[in-house]
C-alpha atoms as a PDB file:
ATOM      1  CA  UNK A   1     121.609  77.866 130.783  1.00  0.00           C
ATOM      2  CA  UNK A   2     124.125  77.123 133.509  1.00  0.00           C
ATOM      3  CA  UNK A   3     122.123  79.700 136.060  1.00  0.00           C
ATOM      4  CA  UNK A   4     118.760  77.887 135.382  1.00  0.00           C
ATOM      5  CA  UNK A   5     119.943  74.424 135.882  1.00  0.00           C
ATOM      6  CA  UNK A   6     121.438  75.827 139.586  1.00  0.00           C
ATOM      7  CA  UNK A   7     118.647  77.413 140.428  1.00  0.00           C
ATOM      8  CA  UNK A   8     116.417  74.215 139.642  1.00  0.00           C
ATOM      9  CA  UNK A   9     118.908  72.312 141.853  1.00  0.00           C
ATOM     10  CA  UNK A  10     119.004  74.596 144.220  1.00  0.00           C
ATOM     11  CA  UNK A  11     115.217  75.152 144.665  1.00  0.00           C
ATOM     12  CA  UNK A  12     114.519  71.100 145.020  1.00  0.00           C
ATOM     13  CA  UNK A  13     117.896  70.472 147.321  1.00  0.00           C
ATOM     14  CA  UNK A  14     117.735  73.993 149.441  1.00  0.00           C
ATOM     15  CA  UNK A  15     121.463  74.446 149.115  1.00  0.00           C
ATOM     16  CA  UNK A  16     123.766  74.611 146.154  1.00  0.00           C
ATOM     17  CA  UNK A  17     125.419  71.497 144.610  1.00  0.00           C
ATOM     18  CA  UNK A  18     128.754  71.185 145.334  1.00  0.00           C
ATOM     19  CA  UNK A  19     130.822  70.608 142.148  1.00  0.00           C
ATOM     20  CA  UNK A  20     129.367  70.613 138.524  1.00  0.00           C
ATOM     21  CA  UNK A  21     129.525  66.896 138.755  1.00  0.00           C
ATOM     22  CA  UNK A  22     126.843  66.951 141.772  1.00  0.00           C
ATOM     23  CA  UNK A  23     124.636  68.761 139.415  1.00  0.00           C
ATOM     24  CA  UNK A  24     125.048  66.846 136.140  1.00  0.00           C
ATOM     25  CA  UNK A  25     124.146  63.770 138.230  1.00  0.00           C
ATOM     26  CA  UNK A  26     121.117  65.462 139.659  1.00  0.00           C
ATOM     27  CA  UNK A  27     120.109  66.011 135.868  1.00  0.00           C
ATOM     28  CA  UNK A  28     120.816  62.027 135.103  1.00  0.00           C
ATOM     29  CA  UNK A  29     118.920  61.032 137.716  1.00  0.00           C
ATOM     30  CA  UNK A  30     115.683  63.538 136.535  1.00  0.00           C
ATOM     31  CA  UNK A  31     115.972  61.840 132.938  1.00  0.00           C
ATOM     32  CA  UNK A  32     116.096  58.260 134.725  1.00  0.00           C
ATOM     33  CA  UNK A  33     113.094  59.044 136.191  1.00  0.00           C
ATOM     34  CA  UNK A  34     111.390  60.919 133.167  1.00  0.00           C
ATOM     35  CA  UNK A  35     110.678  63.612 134.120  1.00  0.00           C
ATOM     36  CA  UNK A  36     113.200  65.472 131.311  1.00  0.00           C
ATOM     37  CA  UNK A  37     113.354  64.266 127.825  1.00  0.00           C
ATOM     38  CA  UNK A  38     116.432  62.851 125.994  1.00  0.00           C
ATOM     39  CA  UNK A  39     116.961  65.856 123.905  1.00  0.00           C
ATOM     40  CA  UNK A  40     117.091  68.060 127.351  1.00  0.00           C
ATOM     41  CA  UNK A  41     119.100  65.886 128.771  1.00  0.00           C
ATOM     42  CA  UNK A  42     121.371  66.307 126.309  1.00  0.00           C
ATOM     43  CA  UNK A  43     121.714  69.619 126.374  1.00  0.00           C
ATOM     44  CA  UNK A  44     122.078  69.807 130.049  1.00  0.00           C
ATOM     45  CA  UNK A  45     124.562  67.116 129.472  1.00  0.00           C
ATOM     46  CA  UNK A  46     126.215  68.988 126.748  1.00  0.00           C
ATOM     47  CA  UNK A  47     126.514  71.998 128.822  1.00  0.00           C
ATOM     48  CA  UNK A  48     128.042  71.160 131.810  1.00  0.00           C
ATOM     49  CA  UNK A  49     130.284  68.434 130.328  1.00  0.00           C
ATOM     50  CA  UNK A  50     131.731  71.720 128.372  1.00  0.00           C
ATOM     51  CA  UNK A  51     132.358  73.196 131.851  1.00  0.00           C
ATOM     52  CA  UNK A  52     134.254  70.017 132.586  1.00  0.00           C
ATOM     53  CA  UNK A  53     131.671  68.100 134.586  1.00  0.00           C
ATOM     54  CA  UNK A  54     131.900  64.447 134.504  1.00  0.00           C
ATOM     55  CA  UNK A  55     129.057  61.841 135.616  1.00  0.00           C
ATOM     56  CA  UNK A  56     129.549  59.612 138.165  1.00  0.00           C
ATOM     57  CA  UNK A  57     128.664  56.576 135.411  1.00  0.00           C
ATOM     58  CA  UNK A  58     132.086  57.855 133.697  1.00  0.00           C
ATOM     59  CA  UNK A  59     134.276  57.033 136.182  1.00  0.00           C
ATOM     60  CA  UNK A  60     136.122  53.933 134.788  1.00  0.00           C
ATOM     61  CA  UNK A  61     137.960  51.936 138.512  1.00  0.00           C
ATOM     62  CA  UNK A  62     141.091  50.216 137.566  1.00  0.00           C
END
Protein backbone atom coordinates (compact mmCIF):
# COMPACT_ATOMS: atom_id res chain seq x y z
CA UNK A 1 0.00 0.00 0.00
CA UNK A 2 2.86 2.21 1.12
CA UNK A 3 4.39 2.17 -2.73
CA UNK A 4 0.97 3.28 -4.19
CA UNK A 5 0.32 6.08 -1.87
CA UNK A 6 4.18 7.45 -2.96
CA UNK A 7 3.70 7.04 -6.22
CA UNK A 8 0.25 9.02 -6.11
CA UNK A 9 2.22 11.74 -4.25
CA UNK A 10 4.82 11.65 -6.26
CA UNK A 11 2.97 11.80 -9.64
CA UNK A 12 0.75 15.07 -8.44
CA UNK A 13 3.96 16.85 -6.52
CA UNK A 14 6.86 15.70 -9.20
CA UNK A 15 9.24 14.89 -6.39
CA UNK A 16 8.99 12.61 -3.42
CA UNK A 17 7.58 13.74 -0.02
CA UNK A 18 9.96 14.23 2.39
CA UNK A 19 9.07 12.36 5.63
CA UNK A 20 5.98 10.01 6.06
CA UNK A 21 4.39 12.89 7.81
CA UNK A 22 4.54 15.07 4.42
CA UNK A 23 2.62 12.31 2.88
CA UNK A 24 -0.03 11.48 5.50
CA UNK A 25 -0.85 15.21 5.34
CA UNK A 26 -1.07 15.14 1.60
CA UNK A 27 -3.72 12.25 2.19
CA UNK A 28 -5.69 14.61 4.93
CA UNK A 29 -5.80 17.24 2.81
CA UNK A 30 -7.32 14.82 -0.36
CA UNK A 31 -10.14 13.63 2.20
CA UNK A 32 -10.74 17.45 3.20
CA UNK A 33 -11.37 18.07 -0.11
CA UNK A 34 -13.34 14.78 -1.01
CA UNK A 35 -11.90 13.49 -3.22
CA UNK A 36 -11.08 10.05 -0.94
CA UNK A 37 -13.67 8.58 1.24
CA UNK A 38 -13.52 8.17 5.07
CA UNK A 39 -12.96 4.51 4.97
CA UNK A 40 -9.73 5.21 2.56
CA UNK A 41 -8.68 7.62 4.52
CA UNK A 42 -8.51 5.50 7.14
CA UNK A 43 -6.63 3.08 5.83
CA UNK A 44 -4.10 5.40 4.44
CA UNK A 45 -4.20 6.81 7.87
CA UNK A 46 -3.88 3.49 9.44
CA UNK A 47 -0.97 2.65 7.37
CA UNK A 48 1.38 5.18 7.66
CA UNK A 49 0.57 6.03 11.30
CA UNK A 50 1.92 2.19 11.73
CA UNK A 51 5.13 3.41 10.03
CA UNK A 52 5.21 6.11 12.66
CA UNK A 53 3.83 9.05 10.70
CA UNK A 54 2.14 11.66 12.62
CA UNK A 55 -0.27 14.52 11.16
CA UNK A 56 0.48 17.85 11.49
CA UNK A 57 -3.23 18.28 13.41
CA UNK A 58 -1.47 15.95 16.19
CA UNK A 59 1.00 18.08 17.20
CA UNK A 60 -0.20 19.29 20.67
CA UNK A 61 2.22 23.14 21.42
CA UNK A 62 2.78 23.55 25.05
Amino acid sequence: MLNKLLDTFETEHKYAPLTLDHLLDFYQKKYIQGKIDIRRYYEIYQCLHQQGAVSSHEYQYS
